[in-house]
C-alpha atoms as a PDB file:
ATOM      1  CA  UNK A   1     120.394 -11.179 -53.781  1.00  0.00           C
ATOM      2  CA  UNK A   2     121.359 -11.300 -57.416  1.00  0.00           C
ATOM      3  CA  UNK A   3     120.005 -14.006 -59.816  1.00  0.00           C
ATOM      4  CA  UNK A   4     120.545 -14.878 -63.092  1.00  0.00           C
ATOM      5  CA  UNK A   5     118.358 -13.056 -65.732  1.00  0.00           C
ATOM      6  CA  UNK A   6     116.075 -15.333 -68.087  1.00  0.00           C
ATOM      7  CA  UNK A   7     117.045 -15.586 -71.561  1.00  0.00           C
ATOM      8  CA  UNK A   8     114.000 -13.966 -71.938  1.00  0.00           C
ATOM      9  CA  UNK A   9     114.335 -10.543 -69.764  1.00  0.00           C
ATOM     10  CA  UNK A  10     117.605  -9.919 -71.703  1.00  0.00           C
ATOM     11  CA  UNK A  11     118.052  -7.407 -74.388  1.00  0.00           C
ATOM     12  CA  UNK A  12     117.107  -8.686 -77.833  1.00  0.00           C
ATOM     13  CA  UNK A  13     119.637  -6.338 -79.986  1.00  0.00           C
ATOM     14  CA  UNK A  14     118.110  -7.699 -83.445  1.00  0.00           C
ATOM     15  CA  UNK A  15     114.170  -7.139 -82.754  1.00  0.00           C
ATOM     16  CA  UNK A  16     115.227  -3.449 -80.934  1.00  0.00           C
ATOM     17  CA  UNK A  17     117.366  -2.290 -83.646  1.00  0.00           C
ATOM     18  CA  UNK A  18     114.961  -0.110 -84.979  1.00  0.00           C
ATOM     19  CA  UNK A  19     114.522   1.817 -81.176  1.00  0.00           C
ATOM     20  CA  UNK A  20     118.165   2.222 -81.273  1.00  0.00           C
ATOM     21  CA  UNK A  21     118.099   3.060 -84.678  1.00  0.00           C
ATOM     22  CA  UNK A  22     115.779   6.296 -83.915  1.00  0.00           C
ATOM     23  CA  UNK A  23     117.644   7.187 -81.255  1.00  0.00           C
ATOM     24  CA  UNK A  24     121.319   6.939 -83.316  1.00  0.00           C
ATOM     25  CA  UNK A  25     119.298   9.026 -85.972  1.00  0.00           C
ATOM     26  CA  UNK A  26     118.894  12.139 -84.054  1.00  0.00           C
ATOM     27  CA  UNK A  27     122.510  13.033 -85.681  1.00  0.00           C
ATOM     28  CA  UNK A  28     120.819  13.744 -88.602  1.00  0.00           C
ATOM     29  CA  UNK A  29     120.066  17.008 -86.987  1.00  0.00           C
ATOM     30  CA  UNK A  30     123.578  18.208 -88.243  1.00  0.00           C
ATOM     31  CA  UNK A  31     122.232  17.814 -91.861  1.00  0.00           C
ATOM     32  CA  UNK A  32     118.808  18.797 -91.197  1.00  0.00           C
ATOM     33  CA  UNK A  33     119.591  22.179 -89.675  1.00  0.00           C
ATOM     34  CA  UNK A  34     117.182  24.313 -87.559  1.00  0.00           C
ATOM     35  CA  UNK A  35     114.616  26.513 -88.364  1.00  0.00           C
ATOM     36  CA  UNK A  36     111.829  27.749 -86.171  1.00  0.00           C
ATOM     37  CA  UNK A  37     109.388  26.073 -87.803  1.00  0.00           C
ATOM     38  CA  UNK A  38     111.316  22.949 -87.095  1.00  0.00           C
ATOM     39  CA  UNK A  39     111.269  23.727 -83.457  1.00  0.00           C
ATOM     40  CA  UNK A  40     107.362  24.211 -83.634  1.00  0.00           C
ATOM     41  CA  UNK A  41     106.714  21.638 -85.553  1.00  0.00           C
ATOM     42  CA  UNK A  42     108.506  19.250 -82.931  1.00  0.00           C
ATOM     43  CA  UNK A  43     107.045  21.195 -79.820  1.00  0.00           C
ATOM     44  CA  UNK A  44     103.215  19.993 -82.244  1.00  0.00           C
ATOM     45  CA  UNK A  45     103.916  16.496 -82.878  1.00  0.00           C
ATOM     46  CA  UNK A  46     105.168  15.774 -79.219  1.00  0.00           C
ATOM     47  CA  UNK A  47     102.324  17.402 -77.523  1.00  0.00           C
ATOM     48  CA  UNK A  48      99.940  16.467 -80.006  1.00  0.00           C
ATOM     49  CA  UNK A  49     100.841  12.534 -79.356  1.00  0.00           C
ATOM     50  CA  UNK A  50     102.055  12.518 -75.658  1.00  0.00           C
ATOM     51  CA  UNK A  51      98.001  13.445 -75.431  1.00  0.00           C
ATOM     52  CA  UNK A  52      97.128  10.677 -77.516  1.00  0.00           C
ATOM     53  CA  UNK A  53      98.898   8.176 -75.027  1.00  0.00           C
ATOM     54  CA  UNK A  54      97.982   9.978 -71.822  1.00  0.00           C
ATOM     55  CA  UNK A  55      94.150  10.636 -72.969  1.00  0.00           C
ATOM     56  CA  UNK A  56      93.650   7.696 -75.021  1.00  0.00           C
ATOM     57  CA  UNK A  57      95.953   5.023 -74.855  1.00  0.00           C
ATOM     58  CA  UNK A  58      96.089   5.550 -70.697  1.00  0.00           C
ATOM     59  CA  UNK A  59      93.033   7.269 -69.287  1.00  0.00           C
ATOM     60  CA  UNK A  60      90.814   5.871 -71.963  1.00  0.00           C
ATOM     61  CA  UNK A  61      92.113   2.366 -73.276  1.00  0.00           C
ATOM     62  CA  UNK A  62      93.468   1.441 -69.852  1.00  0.00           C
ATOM     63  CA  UNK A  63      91.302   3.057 -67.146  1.00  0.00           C
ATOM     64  CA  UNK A  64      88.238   3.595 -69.320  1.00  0.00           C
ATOM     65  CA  UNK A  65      88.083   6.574 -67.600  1.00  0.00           C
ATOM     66  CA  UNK A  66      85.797   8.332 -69.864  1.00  0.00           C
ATOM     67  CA  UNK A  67      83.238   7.748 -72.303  1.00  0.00           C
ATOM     68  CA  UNK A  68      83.120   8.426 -76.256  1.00  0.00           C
ATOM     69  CA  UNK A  69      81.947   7.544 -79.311  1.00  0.00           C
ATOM     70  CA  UNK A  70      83.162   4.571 -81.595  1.00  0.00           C
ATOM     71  CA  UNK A  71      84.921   7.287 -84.336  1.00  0.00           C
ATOM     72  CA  UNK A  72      86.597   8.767 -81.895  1.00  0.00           C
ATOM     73  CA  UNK A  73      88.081   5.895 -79.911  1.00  0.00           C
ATOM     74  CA  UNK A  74      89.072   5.069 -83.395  1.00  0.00           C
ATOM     75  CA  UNK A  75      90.880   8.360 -83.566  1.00  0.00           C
ATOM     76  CA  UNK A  76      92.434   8.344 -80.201  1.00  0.00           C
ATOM     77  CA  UNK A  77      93.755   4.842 -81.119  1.00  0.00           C
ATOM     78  CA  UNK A  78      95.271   6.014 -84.041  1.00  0.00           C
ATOM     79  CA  UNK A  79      96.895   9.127 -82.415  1.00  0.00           C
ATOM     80  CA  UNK A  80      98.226   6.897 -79.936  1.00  0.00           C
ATOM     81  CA  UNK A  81      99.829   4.576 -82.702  1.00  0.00           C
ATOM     82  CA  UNK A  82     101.562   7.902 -84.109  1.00  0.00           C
ATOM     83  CA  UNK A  83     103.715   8.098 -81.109  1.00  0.00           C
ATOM     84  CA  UNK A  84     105.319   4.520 -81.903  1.00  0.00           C
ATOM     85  CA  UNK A  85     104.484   2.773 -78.673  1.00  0.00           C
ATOM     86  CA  UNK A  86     102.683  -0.056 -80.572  1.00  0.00           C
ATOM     87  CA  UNK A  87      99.075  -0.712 -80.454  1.00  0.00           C
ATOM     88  CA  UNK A  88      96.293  -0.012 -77.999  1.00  0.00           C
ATOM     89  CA  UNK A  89      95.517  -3.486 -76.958  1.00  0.00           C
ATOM     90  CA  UNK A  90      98.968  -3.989 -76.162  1.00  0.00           C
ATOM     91  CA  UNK A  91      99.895  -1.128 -74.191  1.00  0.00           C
ATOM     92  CA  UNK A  92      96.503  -1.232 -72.565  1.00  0.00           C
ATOM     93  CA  UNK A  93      96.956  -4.921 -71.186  1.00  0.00           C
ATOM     94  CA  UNK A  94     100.305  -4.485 -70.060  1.00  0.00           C
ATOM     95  CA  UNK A  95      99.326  -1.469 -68.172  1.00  0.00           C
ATOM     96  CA  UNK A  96      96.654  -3.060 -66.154  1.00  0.00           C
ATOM     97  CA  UNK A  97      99.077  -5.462 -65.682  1.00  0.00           C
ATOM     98  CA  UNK A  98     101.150  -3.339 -64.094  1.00  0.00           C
ATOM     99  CA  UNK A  99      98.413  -1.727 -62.200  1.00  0.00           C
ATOM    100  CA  UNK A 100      97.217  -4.929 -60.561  1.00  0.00           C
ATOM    101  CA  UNK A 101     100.570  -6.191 -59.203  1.00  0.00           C
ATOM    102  CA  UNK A 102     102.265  -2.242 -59.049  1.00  0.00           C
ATOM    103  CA  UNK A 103     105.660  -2.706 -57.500  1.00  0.00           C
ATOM    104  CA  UNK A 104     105.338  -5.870 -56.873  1.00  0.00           C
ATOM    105  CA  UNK A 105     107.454  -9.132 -58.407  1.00  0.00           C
ATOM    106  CA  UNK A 106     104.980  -9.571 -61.087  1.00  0.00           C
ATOM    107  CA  UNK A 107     105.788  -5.746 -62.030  1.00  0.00           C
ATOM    108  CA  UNK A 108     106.640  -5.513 -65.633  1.00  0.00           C
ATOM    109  CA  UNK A 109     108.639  -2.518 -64.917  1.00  0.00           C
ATOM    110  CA  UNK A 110     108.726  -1.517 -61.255  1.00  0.00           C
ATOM    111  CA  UNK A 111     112.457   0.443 -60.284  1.00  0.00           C
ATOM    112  CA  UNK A 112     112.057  -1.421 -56.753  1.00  0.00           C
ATOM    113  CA  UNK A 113     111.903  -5.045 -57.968  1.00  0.00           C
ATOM    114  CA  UNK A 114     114.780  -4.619 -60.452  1.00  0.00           C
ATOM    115  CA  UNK A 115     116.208  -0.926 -60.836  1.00  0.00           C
ATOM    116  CA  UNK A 116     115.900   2.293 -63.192  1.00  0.00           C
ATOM    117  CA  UNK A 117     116.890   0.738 -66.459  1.00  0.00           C
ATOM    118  CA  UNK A 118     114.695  -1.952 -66.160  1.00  0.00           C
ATOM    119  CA  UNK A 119     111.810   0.347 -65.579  1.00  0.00           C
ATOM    120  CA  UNK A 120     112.744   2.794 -68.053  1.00  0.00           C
ATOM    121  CA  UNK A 121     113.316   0.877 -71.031  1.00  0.00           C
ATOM    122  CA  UNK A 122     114.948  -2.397 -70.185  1.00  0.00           C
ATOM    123  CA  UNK A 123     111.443  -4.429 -70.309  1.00  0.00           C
ATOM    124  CA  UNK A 124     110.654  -2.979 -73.652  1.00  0.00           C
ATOM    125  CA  UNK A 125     113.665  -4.423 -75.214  1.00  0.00           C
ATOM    126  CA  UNK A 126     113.477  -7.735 -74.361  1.00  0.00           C
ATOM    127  CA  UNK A 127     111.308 -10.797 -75.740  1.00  0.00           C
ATOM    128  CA  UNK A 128     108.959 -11.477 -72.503  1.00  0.00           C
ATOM    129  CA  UNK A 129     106.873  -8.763 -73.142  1.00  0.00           C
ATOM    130  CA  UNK A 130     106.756  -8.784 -76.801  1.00  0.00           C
ATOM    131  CA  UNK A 131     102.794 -10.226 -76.373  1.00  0.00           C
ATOM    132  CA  UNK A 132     100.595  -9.308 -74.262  1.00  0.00           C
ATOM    133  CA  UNK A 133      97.477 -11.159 -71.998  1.00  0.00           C
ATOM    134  CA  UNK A 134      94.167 -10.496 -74.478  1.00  0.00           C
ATOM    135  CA  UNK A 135      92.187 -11.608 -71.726  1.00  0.00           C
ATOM    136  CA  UNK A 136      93.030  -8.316 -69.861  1.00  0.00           C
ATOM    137  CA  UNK A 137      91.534  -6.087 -72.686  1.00  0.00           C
ATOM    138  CA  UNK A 138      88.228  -7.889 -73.524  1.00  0.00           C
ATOM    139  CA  UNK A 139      86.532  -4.795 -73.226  1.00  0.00           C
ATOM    140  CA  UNK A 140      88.521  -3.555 -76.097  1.00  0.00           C
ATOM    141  CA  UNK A 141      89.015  -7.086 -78.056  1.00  0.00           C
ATOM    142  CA  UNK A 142      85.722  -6.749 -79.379  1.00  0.00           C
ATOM    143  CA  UNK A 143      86.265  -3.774 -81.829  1.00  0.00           C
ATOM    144  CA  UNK A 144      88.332  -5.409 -84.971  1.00  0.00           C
ATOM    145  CA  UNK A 145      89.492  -1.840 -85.836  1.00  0.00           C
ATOM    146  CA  UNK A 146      91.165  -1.617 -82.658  1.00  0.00           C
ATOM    147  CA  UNK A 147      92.991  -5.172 -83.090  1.00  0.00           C
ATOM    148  CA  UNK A 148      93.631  -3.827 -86.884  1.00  0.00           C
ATOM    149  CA  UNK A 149      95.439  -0.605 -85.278  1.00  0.00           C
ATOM    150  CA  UNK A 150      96.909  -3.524 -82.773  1.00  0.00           C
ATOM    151  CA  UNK A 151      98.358  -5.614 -85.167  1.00  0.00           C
ATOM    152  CA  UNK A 152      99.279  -2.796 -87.733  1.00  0.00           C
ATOM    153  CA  UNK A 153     100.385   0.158 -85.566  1.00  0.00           C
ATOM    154  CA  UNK A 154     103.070   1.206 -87.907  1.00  0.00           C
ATOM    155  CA  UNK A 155     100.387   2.775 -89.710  1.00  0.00           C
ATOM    156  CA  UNK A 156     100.647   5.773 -87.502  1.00  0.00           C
ATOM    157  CA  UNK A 157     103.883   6.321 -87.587  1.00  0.00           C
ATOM    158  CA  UNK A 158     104.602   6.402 -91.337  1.00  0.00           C
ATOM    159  CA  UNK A 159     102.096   8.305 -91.858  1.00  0.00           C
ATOM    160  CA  UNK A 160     102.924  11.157 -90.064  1.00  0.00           C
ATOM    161  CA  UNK A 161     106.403  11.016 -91.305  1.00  0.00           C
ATOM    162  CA  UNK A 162     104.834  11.097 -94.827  1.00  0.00           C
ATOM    163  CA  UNK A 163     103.093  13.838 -94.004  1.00  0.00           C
ATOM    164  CA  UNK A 164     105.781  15.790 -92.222  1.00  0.00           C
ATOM    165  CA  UNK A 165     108.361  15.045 -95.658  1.00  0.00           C
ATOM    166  CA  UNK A 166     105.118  16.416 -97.972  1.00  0.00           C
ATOM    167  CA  UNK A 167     104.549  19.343 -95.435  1.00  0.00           C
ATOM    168  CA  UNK A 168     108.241  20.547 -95.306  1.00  0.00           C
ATOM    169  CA  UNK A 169     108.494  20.047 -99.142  1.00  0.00           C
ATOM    170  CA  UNK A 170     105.701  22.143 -99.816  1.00  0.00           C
ATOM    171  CA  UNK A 171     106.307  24.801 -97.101  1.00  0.00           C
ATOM    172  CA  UNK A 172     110.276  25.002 -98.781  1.00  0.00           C
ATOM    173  CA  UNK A 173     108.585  25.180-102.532  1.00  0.00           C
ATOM    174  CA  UNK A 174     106.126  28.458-101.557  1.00  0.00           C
ATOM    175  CA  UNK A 175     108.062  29.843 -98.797  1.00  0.00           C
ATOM    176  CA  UNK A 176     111.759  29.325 -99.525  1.00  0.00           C
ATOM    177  CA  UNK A 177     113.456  31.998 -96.775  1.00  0.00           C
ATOM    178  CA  UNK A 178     111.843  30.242 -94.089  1.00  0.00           C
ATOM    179  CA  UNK A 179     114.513  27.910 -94.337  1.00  0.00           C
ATOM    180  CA  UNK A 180     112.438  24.207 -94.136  1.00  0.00           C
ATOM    181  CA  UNK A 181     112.878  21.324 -96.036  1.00  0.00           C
ATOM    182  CA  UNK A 182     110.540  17.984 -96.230  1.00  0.00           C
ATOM    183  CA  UNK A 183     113.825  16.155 -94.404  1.00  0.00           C
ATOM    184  CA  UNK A 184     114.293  18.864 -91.917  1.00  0.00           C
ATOM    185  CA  UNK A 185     110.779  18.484 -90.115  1.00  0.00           C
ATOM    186  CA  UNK A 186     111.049  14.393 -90.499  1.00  0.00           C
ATOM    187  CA  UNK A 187     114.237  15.180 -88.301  1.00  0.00           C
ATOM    188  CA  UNK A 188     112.727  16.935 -85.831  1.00  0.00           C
ATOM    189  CA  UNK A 189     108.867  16.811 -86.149  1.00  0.00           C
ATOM    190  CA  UNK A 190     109.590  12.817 -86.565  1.00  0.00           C
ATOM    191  CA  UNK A 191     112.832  11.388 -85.354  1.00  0.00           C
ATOM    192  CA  UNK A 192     113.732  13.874 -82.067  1.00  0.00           C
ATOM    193  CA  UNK A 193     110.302  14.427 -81.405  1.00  0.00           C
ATOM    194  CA  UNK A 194     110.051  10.646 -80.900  1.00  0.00           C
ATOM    195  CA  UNK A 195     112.912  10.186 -78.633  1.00  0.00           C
ATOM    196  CA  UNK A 196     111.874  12.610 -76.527  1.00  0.00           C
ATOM    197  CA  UNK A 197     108.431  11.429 -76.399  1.00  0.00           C
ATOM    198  CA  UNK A 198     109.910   8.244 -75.321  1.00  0.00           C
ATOM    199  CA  UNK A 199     111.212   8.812 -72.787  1.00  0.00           C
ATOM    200  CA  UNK A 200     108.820  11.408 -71.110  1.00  0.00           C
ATOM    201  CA  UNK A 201     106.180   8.742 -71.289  1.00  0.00           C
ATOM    202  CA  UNK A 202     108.931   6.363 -69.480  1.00  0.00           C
ATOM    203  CA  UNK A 203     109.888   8.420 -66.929  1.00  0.00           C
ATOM    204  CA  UNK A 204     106.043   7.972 -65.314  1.00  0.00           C
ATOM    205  CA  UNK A 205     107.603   4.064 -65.333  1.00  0.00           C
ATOM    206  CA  UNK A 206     110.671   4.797 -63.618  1.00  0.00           C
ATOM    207  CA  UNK A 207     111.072   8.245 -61.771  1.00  0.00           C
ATOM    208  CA  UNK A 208     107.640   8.822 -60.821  1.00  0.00           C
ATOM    209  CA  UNK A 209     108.328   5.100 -58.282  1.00  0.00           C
ATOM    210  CA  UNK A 210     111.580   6.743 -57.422  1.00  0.00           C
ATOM    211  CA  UNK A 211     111.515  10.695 -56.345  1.00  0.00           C
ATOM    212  CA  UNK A 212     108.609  13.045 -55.622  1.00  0.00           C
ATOM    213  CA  UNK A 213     105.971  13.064 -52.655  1.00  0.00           C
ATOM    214  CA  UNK A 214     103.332  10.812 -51.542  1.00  0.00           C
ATOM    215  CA  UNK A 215      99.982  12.606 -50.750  1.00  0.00           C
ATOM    216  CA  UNK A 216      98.170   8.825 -49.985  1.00  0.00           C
ATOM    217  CA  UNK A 217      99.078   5.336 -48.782  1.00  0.00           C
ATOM    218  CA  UNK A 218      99.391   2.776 -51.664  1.00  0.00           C
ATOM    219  CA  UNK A 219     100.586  -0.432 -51.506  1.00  0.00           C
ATOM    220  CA  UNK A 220     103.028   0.642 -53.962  1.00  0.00           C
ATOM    221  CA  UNK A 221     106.014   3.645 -54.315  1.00  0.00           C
ATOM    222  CA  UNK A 222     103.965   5.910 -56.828  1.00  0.00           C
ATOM    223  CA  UNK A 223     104.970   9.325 -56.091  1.00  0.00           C
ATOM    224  CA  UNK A 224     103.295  12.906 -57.546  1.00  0.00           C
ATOM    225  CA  UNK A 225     106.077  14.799 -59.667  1.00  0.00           C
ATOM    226  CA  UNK A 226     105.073  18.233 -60.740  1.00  0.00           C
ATOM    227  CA  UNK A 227     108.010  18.375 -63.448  1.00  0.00           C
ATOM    228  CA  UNK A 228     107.492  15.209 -64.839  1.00  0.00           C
ATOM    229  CA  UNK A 229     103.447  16.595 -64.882  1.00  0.00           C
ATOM    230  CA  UNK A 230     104.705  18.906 -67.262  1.00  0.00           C
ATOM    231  CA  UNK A 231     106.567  16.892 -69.558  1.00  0.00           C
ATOM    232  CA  UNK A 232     104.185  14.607 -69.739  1.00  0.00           C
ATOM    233  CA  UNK A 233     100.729  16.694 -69.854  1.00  0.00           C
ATOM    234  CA  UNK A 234      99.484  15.957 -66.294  1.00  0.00           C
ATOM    235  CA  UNK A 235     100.949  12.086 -65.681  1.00  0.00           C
ATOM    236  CA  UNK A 236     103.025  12.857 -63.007  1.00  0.00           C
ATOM    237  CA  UNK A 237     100.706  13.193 -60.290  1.00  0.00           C
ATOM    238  CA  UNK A 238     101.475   9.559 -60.572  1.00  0.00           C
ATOM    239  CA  UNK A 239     100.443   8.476 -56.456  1.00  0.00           C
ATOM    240  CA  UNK A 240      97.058  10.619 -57.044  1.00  0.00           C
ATOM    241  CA  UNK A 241      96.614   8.382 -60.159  1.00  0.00           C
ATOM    242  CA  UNK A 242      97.563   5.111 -57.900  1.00  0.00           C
ATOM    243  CA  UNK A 243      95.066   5.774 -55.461  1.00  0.00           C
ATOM    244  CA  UNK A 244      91.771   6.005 -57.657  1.00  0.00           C
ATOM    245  CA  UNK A 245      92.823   5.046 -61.297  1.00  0.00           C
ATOM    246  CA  UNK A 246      89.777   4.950 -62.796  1.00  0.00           C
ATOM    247  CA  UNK A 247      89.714   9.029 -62.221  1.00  0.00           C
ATOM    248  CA  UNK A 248      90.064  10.980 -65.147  1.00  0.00           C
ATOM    249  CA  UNK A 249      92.003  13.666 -63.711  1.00  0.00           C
ATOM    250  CA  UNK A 250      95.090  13.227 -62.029  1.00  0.00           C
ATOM    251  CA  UNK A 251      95.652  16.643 -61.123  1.00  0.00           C
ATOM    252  CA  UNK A 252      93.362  16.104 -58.356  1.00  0.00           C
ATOM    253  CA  UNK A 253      93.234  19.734 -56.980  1.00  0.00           C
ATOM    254  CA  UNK A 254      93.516  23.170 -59.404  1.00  0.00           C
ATOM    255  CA  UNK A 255      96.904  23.983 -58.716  1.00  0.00           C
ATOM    256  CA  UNK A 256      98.168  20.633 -59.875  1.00  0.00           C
ATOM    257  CA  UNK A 257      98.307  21.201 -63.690  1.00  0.00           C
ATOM    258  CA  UNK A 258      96.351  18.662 -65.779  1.00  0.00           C
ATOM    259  CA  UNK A 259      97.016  19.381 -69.842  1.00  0.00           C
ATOM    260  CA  UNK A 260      95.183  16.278 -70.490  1.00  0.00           C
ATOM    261  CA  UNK A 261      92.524  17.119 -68.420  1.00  0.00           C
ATOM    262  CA  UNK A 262      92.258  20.366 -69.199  1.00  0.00           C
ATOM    263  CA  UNK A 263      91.946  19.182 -73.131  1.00  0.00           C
ATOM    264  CA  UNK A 264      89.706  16.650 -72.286  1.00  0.00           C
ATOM    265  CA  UNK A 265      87.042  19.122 -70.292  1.00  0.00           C
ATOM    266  CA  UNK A 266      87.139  21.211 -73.806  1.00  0.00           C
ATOM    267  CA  UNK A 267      86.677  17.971 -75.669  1.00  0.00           C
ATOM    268  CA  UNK A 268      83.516  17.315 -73.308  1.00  0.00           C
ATOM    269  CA  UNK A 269      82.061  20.532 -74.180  1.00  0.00           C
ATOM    270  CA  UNK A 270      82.297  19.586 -77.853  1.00  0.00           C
ATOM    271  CA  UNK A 271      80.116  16.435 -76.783  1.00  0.00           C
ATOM    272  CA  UNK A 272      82.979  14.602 -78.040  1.00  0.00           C
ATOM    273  CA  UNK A 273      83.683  12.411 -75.089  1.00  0.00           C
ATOM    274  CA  UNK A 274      81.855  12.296 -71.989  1.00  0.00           C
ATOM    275  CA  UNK A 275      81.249  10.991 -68.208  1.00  0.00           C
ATOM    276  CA  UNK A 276      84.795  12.030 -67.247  1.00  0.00           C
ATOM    277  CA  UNK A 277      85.108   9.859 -63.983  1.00  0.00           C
ATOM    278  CA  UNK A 278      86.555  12.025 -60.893  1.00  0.00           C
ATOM    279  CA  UNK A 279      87.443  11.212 -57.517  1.00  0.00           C
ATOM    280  CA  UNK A 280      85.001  10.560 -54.869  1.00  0.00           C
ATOM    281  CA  UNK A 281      84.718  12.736 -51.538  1.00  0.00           C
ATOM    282  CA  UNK A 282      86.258   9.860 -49.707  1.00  0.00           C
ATOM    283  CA  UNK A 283      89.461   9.999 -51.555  1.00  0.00           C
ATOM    284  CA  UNK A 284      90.264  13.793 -50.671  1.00  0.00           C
ATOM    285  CA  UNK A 285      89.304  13.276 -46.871  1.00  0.00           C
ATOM    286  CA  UNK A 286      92.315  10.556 -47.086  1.00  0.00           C
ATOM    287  CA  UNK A 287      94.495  13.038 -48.632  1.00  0.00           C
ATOM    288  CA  UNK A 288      93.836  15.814 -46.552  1.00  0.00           C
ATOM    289  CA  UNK A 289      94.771  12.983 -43.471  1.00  0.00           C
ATOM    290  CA  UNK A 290      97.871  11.956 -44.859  1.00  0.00           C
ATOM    291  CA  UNK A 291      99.397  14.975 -46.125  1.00  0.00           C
ATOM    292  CA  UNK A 292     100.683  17.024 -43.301  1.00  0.00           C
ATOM    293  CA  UNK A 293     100.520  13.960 -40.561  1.00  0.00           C
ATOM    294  CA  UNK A 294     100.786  10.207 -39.813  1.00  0.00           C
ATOM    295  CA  UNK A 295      97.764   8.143 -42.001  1.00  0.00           C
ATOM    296  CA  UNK A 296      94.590   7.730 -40.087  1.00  0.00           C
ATOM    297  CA  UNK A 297      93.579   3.792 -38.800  1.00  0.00           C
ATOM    298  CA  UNK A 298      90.923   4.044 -41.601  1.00  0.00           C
ATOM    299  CA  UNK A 299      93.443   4.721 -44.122  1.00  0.00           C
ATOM    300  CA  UNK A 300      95.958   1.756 -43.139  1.00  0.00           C
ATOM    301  CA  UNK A 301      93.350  -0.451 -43.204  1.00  0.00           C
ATOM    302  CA  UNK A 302      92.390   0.507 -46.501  1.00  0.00           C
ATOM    303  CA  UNK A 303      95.710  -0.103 -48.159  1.00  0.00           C
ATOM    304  CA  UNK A 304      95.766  -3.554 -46.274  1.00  0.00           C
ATOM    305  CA  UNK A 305      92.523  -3.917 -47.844  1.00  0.00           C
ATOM    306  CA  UNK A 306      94.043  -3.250 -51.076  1.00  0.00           C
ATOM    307  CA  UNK A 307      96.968  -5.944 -50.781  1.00  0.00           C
ATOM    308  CA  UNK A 308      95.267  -8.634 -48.866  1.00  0.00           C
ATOM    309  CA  UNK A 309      92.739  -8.324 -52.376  1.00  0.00           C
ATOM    310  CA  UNK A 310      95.480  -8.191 -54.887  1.00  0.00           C
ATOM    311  CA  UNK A 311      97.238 -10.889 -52.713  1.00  0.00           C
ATOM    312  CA  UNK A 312      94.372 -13.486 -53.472  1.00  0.00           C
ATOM    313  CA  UNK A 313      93.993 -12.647 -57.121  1.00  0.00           C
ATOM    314  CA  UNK A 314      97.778 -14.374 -57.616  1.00  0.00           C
END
């Protein structure tokens, strides 16, 4: 049944002019030219912050999946600003938003409840969501760096643009025939890099409810993607991660590839984060019921479990 959307759920076109501004600039590509260190640099900076929202502003901020010190969780904070999906506080609260009512009306962004654009980009864009519930994040409310980054998250993002126009001017003053300019990497190292960091971090929103398999019962459609596990450093084992969130890991098993994780372990062995949370035996004697037959009694009572306790937190 269709109904009328709120004045609020509809697109804002003045206060998202600047996404659709980004996006529009990728033309400046035809000024910008290639080069191949334009193509690395833009293969650095999305890699570089898809990790800081999949390790930090997800695993960490969110699931508090891991352990580290107060520097660093400064650091992955600002890494996760870079990427120009505001602050931590605010993508952190909306996510375990999402997580407590996943797929479900309350859903800020569930493809189910109201389609693919919606959960793709259409909630971003519009004024509901602008704020987000504080209470949700008290864990994190008490650092005032983190509600500095929060409040000021734009910090991030010109700065690595500044950098990128100092880099490429400096690279085209010393090394001339490799063909870079300070505008050429803010093109591509900035401005396309962005885009398509977008929207590899949305498509964990949208596709990963949509397509792909489901190893264990939820009370929800998350489904595991290896492609989109790619793209996105190890986020699209998206029905492993719906089953035990607090896991740091979401490539539960070796063959499902984990770039996050995999960084993460190294970043352990540095000491310089710690406790990395993993799933308990319990949760891969489920899988290993589910996969290949019917779920077990134990596990359909489990997911009722699940929704009957989500139910009475409404």
């Amino acid at each position: 049944m269709n109904r009328e959307m709120p004045s609020d759920e509809r697109i804002n076109w003045l206060d998202s002019g600047a996404f659709i501004a980004l996006h529009l600039a990728c033309i400046l590509v035809i000024w910008a030219g290639i080069s191949w260190v334009a193509v690395i640099t833009l293969v650095i900076t999305y890699a570089i912050r898809m990790f800081g929202i999949t390790a930090g502003y997800h695993r960490y901020f969110s699931h508090r999946s891991f352990k580290t010190s107060r520097f660093f969780q400064f650091l992955l904070a600002l890494l996760g600003t870079s990427a120009v999906q505001k602050g931590p506080l605010w993508w952190a609260a909306h996510h375990r938003h999402h997580h407590k009512h996943s797929d479900q009306e309350e859903d800020l962004h569930s493809p189910g409840q109201r389609g693919f654009w919606w959960a793709h980009v259409g909630w971003i864009l519009c004024d509901k969501y602008k704020c987000a519930h504080m209470k949700l994040v008290k864990d994190l409310n008490k650092f005032p760096e983190l509600k500095f980054l929060d409040r000021w998250h734009l910090i991030g993002p010109v700065s690595l643009a500044l950098i990128l126009l100092g880099l490429g001017s400096t690279l085209n003053h010393y090394f001339p025939h490799w063909g870079t300019s300070g505008f050429q990497l803010v093109v591509w190292g900035f401005i396309i890099s962005t885009i398509v960091l977008y929207h590899g971090t949305f498509t964990v929103n949208s596709l990963t409810h949509m397509f792909g398999r489901k190893r264990f019962v939820t009370t929800d459609d998350s489904r595991n993607s290896f492609l989109i596990s790619l793209v996105t450093l190890g986020e699209g084992w998206h029905n492993n991660h719906h089953r035990f969130p607090s896991s740091e890991r979401q490539g539960f098993y070796w063959w499902e590839i984990d770039i996050s994780h995999y960084t993460l372990r190294i970043l352990s062995w540095l000491r310089l984060v710690w406790d990395l949370k993993t799933p308990p035996a319990r949760v891969y004697a489920n899988a290993k019921r589910t996969l290949f037959k019917r779920p077990s009694p134990e596990v359909r009572e489990e997911a009722k479990a699940i929704k009957h306790h989500r139910e009475n937190e409404q």
